[in-house]
C-alpha atoms as a PDB file:
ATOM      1  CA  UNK A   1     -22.450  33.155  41.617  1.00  0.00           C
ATOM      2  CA  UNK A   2     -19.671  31.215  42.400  1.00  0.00           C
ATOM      3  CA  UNK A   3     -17.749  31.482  45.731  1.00  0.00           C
ATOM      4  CA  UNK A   4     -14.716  29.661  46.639  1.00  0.00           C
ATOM      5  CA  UNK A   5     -15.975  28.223  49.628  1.00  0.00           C
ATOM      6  CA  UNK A   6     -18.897  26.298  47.915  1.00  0.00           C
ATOM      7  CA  UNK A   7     -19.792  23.010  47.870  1.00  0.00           C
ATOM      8  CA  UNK A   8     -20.081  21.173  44.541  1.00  0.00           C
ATOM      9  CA  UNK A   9     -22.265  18.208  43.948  1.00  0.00           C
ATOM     10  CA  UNK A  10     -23.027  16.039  41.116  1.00  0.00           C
ATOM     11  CA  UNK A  11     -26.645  16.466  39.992  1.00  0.00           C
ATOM     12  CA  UNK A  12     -26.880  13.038  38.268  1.00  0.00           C
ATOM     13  CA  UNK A  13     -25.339   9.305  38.893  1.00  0.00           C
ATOM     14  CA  UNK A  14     -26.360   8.166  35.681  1.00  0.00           C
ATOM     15  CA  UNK A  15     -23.307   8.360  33.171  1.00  0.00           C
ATOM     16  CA  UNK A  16     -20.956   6.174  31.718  1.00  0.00           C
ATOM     17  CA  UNK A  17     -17.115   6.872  30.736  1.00  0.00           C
ATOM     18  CA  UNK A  18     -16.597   6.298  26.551  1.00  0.00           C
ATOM     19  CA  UNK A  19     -12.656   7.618  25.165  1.00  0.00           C
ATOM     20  CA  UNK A  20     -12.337   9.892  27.964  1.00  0.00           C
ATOM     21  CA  UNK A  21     -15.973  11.745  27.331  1.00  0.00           C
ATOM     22  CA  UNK A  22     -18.536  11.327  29.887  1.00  0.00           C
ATOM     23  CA  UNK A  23     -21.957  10.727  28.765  1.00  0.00           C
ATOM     24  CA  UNK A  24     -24.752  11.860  31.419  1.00  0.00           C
ATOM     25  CA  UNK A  25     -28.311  11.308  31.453  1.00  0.00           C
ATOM     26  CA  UNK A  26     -29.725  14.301  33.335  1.00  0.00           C
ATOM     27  CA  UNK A  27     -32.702  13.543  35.772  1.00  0.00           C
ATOM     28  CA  UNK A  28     -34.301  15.324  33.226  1.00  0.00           C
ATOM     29  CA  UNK A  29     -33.709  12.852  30.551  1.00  0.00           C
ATOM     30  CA  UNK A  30     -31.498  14.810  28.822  1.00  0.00           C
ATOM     31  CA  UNK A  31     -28.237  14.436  27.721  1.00  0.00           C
ATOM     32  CA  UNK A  32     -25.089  15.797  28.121  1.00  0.00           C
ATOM     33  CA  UNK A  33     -21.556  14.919  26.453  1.00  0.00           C
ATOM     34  CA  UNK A  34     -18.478  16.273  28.392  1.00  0.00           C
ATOM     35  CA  UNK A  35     -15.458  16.312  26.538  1.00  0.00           C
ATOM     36  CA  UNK A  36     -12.405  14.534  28.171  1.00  0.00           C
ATOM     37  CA  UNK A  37     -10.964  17.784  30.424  1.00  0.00           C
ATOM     38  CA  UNK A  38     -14.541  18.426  31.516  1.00  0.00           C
ATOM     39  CA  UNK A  39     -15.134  14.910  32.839  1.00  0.00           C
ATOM     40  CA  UNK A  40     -11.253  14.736  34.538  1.00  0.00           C
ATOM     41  CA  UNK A  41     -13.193  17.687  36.495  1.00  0.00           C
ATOM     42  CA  UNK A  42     -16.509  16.614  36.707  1.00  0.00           C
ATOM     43  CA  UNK A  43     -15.104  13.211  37.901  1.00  0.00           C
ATOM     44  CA  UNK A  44     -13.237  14.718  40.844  1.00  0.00           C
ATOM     45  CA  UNK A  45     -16.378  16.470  41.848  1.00  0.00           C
ATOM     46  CA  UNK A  46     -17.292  14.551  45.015  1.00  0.00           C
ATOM     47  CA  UNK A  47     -20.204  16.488  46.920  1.00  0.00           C
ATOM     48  CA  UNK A  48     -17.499  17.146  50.025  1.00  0.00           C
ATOM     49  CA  UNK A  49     -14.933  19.242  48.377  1.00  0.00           C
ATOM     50  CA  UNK A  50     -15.620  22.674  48.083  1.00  0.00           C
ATOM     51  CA  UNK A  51     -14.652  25.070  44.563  1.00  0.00           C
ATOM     52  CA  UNK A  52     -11.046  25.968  46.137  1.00  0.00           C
ATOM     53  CA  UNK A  53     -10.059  22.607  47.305  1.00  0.00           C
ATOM     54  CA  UNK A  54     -11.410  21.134  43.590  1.00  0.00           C
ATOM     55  CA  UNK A  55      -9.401  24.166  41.585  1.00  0.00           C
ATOM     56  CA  UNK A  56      -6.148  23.299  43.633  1.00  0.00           C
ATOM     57  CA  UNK A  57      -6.642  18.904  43.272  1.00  0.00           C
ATOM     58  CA  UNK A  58      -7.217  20.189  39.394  1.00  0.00           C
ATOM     59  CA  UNK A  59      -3.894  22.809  39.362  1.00  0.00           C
ATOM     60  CA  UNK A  60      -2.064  20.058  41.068  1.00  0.00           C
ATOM     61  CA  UNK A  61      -3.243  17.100  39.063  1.00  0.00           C
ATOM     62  CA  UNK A  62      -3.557  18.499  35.352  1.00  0.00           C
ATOM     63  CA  UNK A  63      -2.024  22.217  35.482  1.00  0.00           C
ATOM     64  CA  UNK A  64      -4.871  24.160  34.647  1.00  0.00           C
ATOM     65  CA  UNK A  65      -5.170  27.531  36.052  1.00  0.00           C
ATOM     66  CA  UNK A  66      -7.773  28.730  38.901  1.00  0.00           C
ATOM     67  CA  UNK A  67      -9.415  30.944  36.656  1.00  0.00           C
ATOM     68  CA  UNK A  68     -10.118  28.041  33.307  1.00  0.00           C
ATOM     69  CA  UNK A  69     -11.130  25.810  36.254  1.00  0.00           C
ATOM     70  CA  UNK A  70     -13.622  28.027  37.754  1.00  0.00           C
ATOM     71  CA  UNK A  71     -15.029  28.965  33.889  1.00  0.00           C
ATOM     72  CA  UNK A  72     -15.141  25.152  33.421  1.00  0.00           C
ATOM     73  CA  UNK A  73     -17.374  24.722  36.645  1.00  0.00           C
ATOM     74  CA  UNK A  74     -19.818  27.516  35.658  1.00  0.00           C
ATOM     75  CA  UNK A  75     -20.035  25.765  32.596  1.00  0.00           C
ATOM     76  CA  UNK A  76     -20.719  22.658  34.338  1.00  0.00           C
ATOM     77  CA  UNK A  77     -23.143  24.207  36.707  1.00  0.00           C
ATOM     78  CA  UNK A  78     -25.117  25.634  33.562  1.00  0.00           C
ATOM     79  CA  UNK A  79     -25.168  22.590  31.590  1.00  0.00           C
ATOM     80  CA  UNK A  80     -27.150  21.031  35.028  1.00  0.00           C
ATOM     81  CA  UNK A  81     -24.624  18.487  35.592  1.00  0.00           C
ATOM     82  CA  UNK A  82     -22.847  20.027  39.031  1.00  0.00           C
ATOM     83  CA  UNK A  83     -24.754  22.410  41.593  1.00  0.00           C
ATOM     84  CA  UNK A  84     -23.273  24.671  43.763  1.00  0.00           C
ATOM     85  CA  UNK A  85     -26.555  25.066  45.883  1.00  0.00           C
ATOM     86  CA  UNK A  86     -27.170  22.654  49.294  1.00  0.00           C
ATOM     87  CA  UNK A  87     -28.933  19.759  48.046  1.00  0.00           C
ATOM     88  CA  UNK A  88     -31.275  17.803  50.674  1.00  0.00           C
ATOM     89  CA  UNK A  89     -32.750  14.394  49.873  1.00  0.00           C
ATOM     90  CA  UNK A  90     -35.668  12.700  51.321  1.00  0.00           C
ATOM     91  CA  UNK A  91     -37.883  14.411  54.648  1.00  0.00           C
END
């Protein structure tokens, strides 16, 4: 579930940027191709912003509606790319 207040984070750093399509190497080792309006969004995803503050920048920026941007994230959440959960690193 999904709540406005969330924060987002970028699972993976290791991507690169070909014709507007992100390509992402999951720490998996999989991969993942977004096309271009999923990387615009995946892009802005900073790990400080939470879902309402990313679906306004994206409203404001591009004109997509609340409701494709928060399908988009889900979709980006299931492909393991972006995570919604509190993510802790090292001890």
């Amino acid at each position: 579930m999904i709540n406005k207040s969330d924060i987002l984070h970028r699972t993976t750093y290791v991507w690169k940027e070909d014709e507007g399509y992100a390509i992402i190497i999951k720490n998996d080792g999989n991969k993942v191709i977004l096309n271009q309006d999923a990387t615009k969004l995946w892009k802005i995803i900073n790990d400080e912003d939470s879902v309402e503050i990313i679906c306004d920048l994206i409203k404001e920026k591009y004109n997509i509606s609340e409701d494709k941007t928060l399908i988009a994230i889900k979709a980006l959440i299931e492909a393991g790319v972006v995570s919604n959960l509190d993510m802790f690193w090292g001890d």
